[in-house]
N, C-alpha and C. Protein backbone atom coordinates (compact mmCIF):
# COMPACT_ATOMS: atom_id res chain seq x y z
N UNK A 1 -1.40 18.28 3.28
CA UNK A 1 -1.96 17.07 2.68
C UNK A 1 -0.84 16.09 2.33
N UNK A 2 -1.25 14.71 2.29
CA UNK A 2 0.05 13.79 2.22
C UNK A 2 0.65 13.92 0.94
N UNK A 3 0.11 14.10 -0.27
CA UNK A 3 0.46 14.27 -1.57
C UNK A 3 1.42 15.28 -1.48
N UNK A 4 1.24 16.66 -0.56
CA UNK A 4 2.80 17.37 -0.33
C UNK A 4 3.89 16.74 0.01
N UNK A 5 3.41 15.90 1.15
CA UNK A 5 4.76 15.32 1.93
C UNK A 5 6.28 15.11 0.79
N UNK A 6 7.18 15.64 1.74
CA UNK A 6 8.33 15.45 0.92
C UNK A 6 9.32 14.46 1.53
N UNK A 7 8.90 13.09 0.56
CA UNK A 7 9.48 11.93 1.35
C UNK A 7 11.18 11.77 1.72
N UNK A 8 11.73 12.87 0.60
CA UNK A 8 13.42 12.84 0.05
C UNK A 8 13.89 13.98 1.56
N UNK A 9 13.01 14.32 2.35
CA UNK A 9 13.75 14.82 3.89
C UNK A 9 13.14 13.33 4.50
N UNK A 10 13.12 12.28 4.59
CA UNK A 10 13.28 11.12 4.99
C UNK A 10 14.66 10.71 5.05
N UNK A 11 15.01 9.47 5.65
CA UNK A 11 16.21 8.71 5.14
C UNK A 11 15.72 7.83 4.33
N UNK A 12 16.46 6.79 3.71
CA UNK A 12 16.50 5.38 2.60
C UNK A 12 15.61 4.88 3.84
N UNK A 13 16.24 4.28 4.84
CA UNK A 13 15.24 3.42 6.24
C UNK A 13 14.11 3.82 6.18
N UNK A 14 13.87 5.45 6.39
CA UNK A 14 12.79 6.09 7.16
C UNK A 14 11.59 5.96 5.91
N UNK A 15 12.51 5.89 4.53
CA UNK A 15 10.95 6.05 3.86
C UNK A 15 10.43 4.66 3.53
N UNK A 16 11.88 3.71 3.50
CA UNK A 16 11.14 2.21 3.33
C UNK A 16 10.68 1.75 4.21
N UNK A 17 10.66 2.17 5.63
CA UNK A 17 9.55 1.86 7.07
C UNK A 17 7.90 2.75 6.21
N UNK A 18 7.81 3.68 6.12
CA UNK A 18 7.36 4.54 5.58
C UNK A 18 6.05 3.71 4.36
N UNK A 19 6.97 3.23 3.57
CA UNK A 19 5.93 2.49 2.75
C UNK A 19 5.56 0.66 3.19
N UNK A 20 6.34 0.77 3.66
CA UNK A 20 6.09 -0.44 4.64
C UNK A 20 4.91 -0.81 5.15
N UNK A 21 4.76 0.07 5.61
CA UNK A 21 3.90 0.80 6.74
C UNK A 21 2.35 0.81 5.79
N UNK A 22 2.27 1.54 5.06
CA UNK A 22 1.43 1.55 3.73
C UNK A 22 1.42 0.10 3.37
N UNK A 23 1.83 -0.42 3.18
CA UNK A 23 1.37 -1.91 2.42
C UNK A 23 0.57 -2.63 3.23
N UNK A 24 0.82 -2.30 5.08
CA UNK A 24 0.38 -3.35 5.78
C UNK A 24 -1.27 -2.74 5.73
N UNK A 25 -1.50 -1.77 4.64
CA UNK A 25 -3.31 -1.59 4.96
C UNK A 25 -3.80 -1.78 3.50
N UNK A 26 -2.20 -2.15 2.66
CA UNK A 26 -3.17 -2.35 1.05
C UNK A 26 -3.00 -4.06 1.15
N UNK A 27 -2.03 -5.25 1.96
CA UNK A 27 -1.87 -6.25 1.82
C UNK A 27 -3.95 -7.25 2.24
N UNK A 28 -4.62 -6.77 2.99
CA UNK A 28 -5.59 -7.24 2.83
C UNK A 28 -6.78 -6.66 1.58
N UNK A 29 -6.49 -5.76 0.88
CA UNK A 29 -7.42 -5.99 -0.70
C UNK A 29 -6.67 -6.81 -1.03
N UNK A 30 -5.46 -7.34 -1.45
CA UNK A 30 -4.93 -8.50 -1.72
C UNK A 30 -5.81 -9.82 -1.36
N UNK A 31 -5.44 -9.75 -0.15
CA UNK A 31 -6.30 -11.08 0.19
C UNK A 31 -7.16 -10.90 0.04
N UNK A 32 -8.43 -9.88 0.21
CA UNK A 32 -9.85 -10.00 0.08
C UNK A 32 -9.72 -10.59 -1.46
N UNK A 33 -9.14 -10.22 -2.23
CA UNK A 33 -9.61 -10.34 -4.07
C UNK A 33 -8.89 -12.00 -4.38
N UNK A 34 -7.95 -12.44 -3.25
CA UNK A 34 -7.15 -13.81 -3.77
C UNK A 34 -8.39 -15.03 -3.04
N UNK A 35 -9.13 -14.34 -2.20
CA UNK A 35 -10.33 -15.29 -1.51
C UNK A 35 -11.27 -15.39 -2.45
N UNK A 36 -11.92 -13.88 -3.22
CA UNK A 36 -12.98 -14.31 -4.07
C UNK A 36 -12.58 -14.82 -5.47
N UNK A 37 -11.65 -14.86 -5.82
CA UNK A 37 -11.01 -15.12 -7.07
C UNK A 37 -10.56 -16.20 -7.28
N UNK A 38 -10.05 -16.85 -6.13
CA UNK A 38 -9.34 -18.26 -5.85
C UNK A 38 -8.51 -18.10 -6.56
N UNK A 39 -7.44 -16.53 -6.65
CA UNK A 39 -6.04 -17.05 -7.51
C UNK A 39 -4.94 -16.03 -6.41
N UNK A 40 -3.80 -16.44 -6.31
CA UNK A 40 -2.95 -15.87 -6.06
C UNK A 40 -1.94 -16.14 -4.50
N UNK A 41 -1.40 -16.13 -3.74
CA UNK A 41 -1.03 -16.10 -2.76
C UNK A 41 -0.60 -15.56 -1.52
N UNK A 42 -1.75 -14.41 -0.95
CA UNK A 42 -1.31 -13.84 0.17
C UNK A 42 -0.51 -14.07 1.34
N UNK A 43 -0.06 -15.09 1.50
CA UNK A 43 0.73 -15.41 2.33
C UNK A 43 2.17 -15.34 1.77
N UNK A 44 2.30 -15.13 0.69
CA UNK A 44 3.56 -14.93 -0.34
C UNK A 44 4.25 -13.67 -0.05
N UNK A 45 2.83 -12.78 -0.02
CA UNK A 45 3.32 -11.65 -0.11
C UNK A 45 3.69 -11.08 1.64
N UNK A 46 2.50 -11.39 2.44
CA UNK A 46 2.42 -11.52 3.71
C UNK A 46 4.10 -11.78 4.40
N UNK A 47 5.00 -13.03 3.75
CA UNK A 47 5.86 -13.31 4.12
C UNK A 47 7.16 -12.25 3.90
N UNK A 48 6.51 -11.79 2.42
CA UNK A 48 7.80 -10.71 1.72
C UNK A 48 7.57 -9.64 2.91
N UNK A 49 6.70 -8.92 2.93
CA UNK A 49 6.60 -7.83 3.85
C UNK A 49 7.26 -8.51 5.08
N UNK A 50 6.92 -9.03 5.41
CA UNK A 50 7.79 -9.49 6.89
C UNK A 50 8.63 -9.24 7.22
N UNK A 51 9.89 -10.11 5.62
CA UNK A 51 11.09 -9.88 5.29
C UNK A 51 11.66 -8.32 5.11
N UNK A 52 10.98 -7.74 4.77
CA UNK A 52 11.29 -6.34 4.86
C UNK A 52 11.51 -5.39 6.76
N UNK A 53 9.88 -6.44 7.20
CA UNK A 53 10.71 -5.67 8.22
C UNK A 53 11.40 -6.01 8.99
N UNK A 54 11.86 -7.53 8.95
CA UNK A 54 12.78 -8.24 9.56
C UNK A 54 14.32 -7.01 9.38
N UNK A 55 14.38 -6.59 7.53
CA UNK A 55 15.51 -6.11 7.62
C UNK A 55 15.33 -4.40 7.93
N UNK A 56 14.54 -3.89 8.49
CA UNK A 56 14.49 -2.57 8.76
C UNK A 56 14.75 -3.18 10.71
N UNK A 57 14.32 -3.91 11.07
CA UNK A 57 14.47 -4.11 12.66
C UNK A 57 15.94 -4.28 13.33
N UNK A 58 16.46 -5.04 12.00
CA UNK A 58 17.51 -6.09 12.47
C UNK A 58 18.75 -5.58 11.63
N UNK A 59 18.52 -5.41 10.54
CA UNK A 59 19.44 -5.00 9.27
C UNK A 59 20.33 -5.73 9.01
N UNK A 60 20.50 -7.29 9.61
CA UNK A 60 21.58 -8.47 9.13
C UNK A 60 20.89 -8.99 7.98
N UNK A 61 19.50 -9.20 8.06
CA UNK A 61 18.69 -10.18 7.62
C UNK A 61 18.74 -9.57 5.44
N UNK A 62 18.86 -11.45 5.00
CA UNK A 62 19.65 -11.33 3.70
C UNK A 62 18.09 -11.71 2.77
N UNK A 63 18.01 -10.45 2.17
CA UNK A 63 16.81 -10.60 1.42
C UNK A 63 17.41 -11.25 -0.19
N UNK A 64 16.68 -12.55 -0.42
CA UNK A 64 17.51 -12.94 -2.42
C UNK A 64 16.28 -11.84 -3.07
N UNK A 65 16.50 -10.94 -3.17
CA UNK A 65 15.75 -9.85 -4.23
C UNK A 65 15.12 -10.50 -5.38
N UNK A 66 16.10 -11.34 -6.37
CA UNK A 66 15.60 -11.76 -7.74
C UNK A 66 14.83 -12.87 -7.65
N UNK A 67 14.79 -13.71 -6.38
CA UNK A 67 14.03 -14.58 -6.20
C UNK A 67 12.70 -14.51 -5.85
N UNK A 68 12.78 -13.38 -4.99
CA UNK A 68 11.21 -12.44 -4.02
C UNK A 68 10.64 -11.92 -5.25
N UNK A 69 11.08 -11.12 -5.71
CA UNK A 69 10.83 -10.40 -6.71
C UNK A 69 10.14 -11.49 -7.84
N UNK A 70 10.31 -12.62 -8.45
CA UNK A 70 10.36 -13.65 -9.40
C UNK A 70 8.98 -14.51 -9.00
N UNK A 71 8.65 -14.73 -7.59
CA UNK A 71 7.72 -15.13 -6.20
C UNK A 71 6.54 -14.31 -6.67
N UNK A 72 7.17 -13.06 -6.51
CA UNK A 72 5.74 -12.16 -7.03
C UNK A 72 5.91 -12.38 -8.18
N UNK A 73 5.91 -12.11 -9.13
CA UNK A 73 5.53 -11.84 -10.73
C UNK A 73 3.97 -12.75 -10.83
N UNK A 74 4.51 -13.78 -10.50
CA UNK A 74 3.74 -15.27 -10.52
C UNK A 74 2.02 -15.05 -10.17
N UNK A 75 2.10 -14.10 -8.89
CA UNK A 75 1.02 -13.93 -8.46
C UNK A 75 0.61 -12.63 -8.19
N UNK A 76 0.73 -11.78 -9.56
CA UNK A 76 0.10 -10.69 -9.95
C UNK A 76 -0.81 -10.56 -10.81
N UNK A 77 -2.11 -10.36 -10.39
CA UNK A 77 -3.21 -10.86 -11.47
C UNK A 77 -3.13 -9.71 -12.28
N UNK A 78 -3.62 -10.73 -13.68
CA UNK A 78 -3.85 -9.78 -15.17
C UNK A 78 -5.62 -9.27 -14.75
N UNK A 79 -4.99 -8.05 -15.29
CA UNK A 79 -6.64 -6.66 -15.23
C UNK A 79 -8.04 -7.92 -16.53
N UNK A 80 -6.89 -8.16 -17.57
CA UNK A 80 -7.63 -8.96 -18.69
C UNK A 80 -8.56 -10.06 -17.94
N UNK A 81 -7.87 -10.68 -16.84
CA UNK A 81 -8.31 -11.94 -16.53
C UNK A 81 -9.92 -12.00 -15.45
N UNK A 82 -9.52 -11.29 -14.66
CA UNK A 82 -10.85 -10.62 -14.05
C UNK A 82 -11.98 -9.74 -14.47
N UNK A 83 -13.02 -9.81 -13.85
CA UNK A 83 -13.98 -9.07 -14.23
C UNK A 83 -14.48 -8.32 -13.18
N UNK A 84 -13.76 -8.32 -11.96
CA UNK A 84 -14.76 -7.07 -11.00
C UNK A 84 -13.53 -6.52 -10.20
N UNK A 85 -13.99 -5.71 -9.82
CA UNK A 85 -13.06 -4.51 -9.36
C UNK A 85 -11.85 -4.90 -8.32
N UNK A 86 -12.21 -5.79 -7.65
CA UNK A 86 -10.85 -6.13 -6.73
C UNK A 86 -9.68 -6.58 -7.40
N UNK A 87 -9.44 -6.92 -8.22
CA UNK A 87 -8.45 -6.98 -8.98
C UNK A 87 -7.55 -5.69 -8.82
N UNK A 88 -8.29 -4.35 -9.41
CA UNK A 88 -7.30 -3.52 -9.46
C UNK A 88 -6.27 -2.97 -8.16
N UNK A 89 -7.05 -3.10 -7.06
CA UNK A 89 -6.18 -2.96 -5.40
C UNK A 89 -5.69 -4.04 -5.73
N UNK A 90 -5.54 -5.07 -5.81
CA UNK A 90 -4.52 -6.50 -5.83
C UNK A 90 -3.74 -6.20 -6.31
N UNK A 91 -3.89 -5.55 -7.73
CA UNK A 91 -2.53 -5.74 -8.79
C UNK A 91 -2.01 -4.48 -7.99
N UNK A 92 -2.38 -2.98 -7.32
CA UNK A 92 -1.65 -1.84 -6.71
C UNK A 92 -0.74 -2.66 -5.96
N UNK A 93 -1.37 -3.27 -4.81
CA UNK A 93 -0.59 -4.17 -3.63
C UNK A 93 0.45 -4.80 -4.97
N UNK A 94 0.18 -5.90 -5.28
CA UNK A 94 1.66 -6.82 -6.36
C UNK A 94 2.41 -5.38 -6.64
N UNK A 95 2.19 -4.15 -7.07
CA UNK A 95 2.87 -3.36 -7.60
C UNK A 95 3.81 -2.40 -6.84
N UNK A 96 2.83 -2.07 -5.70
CA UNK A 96 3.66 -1.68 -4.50
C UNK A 96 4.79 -2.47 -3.83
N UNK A 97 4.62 -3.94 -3.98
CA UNK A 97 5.66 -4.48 -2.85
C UNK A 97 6.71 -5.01 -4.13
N UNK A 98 6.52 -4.91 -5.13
CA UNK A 98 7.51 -5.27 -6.31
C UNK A 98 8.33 -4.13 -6.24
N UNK A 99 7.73 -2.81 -6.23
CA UNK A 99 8.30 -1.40 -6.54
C UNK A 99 9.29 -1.13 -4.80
N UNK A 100 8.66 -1.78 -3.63
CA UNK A 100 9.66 -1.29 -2.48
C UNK A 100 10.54 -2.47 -2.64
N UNK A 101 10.85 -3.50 -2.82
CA UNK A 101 11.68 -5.17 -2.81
C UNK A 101 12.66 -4.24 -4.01
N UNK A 102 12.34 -3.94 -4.97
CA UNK A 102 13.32 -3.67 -6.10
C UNK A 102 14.24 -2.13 -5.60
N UNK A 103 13.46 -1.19 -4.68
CA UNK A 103 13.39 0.02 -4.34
C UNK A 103 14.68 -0.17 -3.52
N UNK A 104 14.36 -1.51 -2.45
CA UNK A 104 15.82 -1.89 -1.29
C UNK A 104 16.80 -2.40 -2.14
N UNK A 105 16.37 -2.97 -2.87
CA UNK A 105 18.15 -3.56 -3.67
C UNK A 105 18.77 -2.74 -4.68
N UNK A 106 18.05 -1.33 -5.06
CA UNK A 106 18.75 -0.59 -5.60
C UNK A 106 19.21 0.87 -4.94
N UNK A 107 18.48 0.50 -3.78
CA UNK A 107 19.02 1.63 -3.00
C UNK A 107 18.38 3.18 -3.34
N UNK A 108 17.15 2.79 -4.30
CA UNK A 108 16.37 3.78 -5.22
C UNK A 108 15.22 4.46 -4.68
N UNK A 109 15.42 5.44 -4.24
CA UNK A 109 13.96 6.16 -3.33
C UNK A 109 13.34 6.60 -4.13
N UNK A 110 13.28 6.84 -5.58
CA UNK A 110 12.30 6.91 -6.47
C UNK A 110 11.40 5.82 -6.96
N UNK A 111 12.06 4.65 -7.00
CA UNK A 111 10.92 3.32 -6.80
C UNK A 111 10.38 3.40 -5.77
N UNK A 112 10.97 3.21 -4.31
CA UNK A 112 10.58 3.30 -2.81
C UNK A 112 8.89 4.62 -3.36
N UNK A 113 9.50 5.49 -3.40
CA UNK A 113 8.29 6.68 -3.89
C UNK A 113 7.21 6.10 -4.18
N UNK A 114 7.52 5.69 -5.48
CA UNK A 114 5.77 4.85 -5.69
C UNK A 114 4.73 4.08 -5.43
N UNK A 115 5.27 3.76 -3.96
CA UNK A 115 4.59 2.61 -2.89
C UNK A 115 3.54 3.87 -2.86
N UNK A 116 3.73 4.79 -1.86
CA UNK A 116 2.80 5.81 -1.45
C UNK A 116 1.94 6.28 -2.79
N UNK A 117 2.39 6.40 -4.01
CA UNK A 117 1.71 6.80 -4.70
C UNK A 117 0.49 5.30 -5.61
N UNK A 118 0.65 4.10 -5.23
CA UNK A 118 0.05 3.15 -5.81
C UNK A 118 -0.92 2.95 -4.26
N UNK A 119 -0.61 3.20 -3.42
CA UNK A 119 -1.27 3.45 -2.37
C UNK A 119 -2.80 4.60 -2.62
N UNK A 120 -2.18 5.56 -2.75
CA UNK A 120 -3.52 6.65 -3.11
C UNK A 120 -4.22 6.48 -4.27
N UNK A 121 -3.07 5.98 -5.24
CA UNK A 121 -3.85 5.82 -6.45
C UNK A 121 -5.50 4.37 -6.47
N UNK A 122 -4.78 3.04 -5.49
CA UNK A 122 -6.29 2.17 -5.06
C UNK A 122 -6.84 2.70 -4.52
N UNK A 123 -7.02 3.88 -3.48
CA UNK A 123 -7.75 4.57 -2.91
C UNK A 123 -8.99 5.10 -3.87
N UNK A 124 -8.12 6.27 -4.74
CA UNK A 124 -9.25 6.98 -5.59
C UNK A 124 -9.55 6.48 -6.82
N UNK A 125 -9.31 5.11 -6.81
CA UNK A 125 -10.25 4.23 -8.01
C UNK A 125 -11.17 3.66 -7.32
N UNK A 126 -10.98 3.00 -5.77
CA UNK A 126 -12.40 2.63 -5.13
C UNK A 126 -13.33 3.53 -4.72
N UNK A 127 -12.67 4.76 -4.34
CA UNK A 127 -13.60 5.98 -4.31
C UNK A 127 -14.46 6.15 -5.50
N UNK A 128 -13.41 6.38 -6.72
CA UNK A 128 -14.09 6.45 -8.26
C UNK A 128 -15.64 5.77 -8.70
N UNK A 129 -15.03 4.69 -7.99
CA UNK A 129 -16.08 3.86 -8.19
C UNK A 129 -17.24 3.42 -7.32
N UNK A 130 -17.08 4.04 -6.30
CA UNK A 130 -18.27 4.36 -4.90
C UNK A 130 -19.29 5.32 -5.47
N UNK A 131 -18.54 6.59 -5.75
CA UNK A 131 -19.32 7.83 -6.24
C UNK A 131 -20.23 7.83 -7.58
N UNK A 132 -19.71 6.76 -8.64
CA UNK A 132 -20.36 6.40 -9.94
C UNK A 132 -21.63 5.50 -9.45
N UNK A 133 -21.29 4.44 -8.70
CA UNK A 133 -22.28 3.72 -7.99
C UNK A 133 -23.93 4.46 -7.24
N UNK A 134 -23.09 5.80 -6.47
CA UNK A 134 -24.20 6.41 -6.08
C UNK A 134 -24.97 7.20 -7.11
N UNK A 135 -24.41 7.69 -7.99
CA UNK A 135 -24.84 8.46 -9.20
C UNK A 135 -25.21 7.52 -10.34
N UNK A 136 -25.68 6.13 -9.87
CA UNK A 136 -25.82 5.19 -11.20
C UNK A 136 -27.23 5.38 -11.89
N UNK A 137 -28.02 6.53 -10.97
CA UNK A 137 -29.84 6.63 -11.35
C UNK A 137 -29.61 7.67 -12.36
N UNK A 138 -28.39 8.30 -12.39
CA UNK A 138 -28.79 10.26 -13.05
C UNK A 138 -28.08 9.50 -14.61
N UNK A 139 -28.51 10.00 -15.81
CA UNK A 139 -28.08 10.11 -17.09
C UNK A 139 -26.68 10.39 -17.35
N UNK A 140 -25.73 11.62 -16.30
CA UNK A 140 -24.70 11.71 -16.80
C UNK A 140 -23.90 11.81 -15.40
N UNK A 141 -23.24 10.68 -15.33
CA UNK A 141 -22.11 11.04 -14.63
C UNK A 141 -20.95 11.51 -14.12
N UNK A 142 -20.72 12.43 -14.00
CA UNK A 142 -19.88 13.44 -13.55
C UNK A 142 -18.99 13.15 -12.27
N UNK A 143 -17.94 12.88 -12.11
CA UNK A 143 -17.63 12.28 -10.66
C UNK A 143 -15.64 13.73 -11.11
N UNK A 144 -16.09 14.13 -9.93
CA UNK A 144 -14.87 15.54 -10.36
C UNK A 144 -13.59 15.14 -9.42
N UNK A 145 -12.49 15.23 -9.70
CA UNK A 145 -11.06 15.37 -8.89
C UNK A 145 -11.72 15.79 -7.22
N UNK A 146 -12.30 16.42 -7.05
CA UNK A 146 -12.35 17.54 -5.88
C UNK A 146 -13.33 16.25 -4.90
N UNK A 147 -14.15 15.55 -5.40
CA UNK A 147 -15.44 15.01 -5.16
C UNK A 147 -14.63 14.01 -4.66
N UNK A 148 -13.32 13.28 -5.25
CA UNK A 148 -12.84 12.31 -4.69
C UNK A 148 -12.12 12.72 -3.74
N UNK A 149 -11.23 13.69 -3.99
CA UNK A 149 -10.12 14.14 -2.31
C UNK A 149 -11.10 14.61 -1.35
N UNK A 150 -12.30 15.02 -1.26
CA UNK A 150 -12.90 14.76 -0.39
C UNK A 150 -13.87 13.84 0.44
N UNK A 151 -14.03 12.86 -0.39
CA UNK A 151 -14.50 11.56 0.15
C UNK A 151 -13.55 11.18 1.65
N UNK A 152 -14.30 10.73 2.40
CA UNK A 152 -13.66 10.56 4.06
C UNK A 152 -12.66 9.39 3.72
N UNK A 153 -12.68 8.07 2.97
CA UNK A 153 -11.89 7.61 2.37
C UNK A 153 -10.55 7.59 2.10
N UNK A 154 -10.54 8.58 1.24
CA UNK A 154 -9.04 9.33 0.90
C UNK A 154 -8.76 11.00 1.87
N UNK A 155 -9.73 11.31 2.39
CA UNK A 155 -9.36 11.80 3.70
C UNK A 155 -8.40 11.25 4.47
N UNK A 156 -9.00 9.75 4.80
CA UNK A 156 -8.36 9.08 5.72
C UNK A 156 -6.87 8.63 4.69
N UNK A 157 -6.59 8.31 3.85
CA UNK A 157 -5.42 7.48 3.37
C UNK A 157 -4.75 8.94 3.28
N UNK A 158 -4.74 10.13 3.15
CA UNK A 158 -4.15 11.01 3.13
C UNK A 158 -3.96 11.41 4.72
N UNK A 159 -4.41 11.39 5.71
CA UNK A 159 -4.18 11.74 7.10
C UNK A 159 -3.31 10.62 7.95
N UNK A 160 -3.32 9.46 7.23
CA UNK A 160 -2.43 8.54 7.57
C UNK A 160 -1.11 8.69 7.13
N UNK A 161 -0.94 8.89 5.64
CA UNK A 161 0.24 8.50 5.13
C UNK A 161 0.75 10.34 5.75
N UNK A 162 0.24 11.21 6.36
CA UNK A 162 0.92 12.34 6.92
C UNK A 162 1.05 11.91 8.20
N UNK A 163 0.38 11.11 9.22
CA UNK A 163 0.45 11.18 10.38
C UNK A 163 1.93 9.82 10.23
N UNK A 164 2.23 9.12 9.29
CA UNK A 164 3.16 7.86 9.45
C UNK A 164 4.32 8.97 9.26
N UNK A 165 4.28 9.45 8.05
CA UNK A 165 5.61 10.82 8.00
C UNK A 165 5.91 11.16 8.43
N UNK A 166 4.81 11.65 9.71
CA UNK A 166 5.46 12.47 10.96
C UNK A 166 5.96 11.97 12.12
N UNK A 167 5.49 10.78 12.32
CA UNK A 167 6.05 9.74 13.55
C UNK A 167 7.44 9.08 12.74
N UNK A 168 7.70 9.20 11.66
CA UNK A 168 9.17 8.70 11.35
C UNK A 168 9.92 10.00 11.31
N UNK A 169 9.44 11.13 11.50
CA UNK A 169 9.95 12.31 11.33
C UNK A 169 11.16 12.16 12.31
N UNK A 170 10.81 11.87 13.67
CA UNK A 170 11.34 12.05 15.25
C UNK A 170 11.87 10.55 15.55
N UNK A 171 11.53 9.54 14.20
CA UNK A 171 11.80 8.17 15.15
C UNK A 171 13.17 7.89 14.72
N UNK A 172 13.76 6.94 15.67
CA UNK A 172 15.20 6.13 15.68
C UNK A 172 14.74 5.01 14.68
N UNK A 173 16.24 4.64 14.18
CA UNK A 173 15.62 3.81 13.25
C UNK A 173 16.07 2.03 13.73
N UNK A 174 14.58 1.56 14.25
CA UNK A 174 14.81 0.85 15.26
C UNK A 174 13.90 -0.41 14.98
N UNK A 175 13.74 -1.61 15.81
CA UNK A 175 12.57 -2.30 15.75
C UNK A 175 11.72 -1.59 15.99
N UNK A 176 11.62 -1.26 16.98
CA UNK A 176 10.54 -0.07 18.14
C UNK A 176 9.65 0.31 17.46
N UNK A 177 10.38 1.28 16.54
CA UNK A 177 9.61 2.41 15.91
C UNK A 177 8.51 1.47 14.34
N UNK A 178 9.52 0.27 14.34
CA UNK A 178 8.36 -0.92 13.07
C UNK A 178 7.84 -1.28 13.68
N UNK A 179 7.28 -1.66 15.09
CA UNK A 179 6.26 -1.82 16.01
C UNK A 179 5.15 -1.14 15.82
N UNK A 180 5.97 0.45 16.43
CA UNK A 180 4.90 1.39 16.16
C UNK A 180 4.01 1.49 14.65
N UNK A 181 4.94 1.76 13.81
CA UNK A 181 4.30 2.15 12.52
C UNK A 181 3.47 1.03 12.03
N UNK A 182 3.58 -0.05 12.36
CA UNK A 182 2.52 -1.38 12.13
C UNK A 182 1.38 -1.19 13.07
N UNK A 183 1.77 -0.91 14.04
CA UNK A 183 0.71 -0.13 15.31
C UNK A 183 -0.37 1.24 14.33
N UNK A 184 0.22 2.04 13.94
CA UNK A 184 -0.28 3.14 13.87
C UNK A 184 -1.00 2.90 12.26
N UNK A 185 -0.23 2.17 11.65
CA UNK A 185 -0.93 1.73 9.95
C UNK A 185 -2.71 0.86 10.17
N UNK A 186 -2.04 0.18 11.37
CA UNK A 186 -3.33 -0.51 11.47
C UNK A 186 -4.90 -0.49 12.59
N UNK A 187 -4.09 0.44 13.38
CA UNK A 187 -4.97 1.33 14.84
C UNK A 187 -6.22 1.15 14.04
N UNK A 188 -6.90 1.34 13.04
CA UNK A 188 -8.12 1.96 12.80
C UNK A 188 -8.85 -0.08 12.49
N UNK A 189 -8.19 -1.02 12.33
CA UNK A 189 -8.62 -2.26 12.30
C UNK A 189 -9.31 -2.37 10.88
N UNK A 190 -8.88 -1.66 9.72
CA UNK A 190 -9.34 -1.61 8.52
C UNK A 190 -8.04 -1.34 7.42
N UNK A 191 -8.23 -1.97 5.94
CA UNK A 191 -7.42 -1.54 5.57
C UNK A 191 -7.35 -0.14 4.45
N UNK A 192 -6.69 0.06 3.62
CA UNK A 192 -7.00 1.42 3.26
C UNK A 192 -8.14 1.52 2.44
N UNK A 193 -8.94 0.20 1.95
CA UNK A 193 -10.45 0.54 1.26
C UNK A 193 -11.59 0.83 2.21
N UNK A 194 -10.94 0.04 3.65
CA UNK A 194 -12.00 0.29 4.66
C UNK A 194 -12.52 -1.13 5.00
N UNK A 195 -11.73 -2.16 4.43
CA UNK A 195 -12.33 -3.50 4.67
C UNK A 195 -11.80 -4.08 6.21
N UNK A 196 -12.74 -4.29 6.67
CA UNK A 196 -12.15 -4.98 8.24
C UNK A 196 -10.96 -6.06 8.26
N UNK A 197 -10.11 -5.89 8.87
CA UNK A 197 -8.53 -6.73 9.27
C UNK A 197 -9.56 -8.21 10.13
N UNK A 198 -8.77 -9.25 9.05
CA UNK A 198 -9.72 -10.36 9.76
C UNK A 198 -8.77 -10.57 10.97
């Protein structure tokens, strides 16, 4: 299961391709929630990721960290400010690409780490909240740990973030292989809630 995966037999490259890779299926709840909300700037972030893999392809390319980093703050929505659920994948996405941008300039694979884990974590709050939805007729709702890792859902965000692990397992660390992993993050034409890639 991906929650085993042990990202620290990665390299620094291999795991920031790695979560990279992961953002390009949480960056549209972003946009879905900056369309109905009319706040924020996906193309902000759209651009940061870029920049990232500009420098995993190329590795000349000069990221200003405190500036990217400063870019986002701006357009990370407050939980206070909203009232329906897309918010919380938005603020994961702002949190994920704050946590890998800060992750490359410190050279820190324990920030890098928490991409994957803000990743699963929007997963099994939209799950959370699928399963309460179906159970909204019964008096007591009960929605168990087990009920969510098996939802096909987080099936899937767990069979991905193992199948991306394993194709960086064997890969060079190349443009090529950020081809691929943008290839393989997005093969299914959905992103990790399941919303269609416009």
């Amino acid at each position: 299961m991906a929650s085993n995966l042990n990202l620290t037999n990665l390299s620094l490259w291999q795991q920031t391709a790695f979560s990279a890779a992961l953002l390009e299926r949480m960056l549209p709840n972003y946009k879905m929630f900056s369309q109905a909300a009319e706040f924020g700037n996906p193309a902000l972030l759209r651009n940061q990721l870029d920049l990232i893999w500009q420098r995993l392809g190329q590795g000349q390319v000069k990221i200003n960290f405190a500036v990217q980093l400063e870019k986002l703050e701006e357009v990370i929505p407050d939980i206070e400010d909203f009232d329906f659920f897309g918010v919380h994948p938005a603020l994961d996405t702002c949190m994920a690409l704050g946590s890998l941008l800060q992750g490359i300039q410190d050279s820190d694979e324990e920030t890098i780490g928490n991409v994957p884990l803000l990743s699963k974590s929007s997963v099994s709050y939209y799950v959370g909240l699928v399963l309460a939805q179906e159970q909204s007729e019964q008096d007591d709702i009960v929605i168990k740990e087990q009920d969510i890792e098996d939802h096909p859902l987080m099936q899937w965000e767990m069979a991905t973030q193992e199948e991306l692990f394993h194709a960086l397992n064997r890969a060079k660390e190349n443009s090529d292989t950020c081809k691929k992993l943008k290839q393989l993050a997005l093969s299914e034409g959905m992103s990790s809630l399941g919303i269609e890639l416009e």
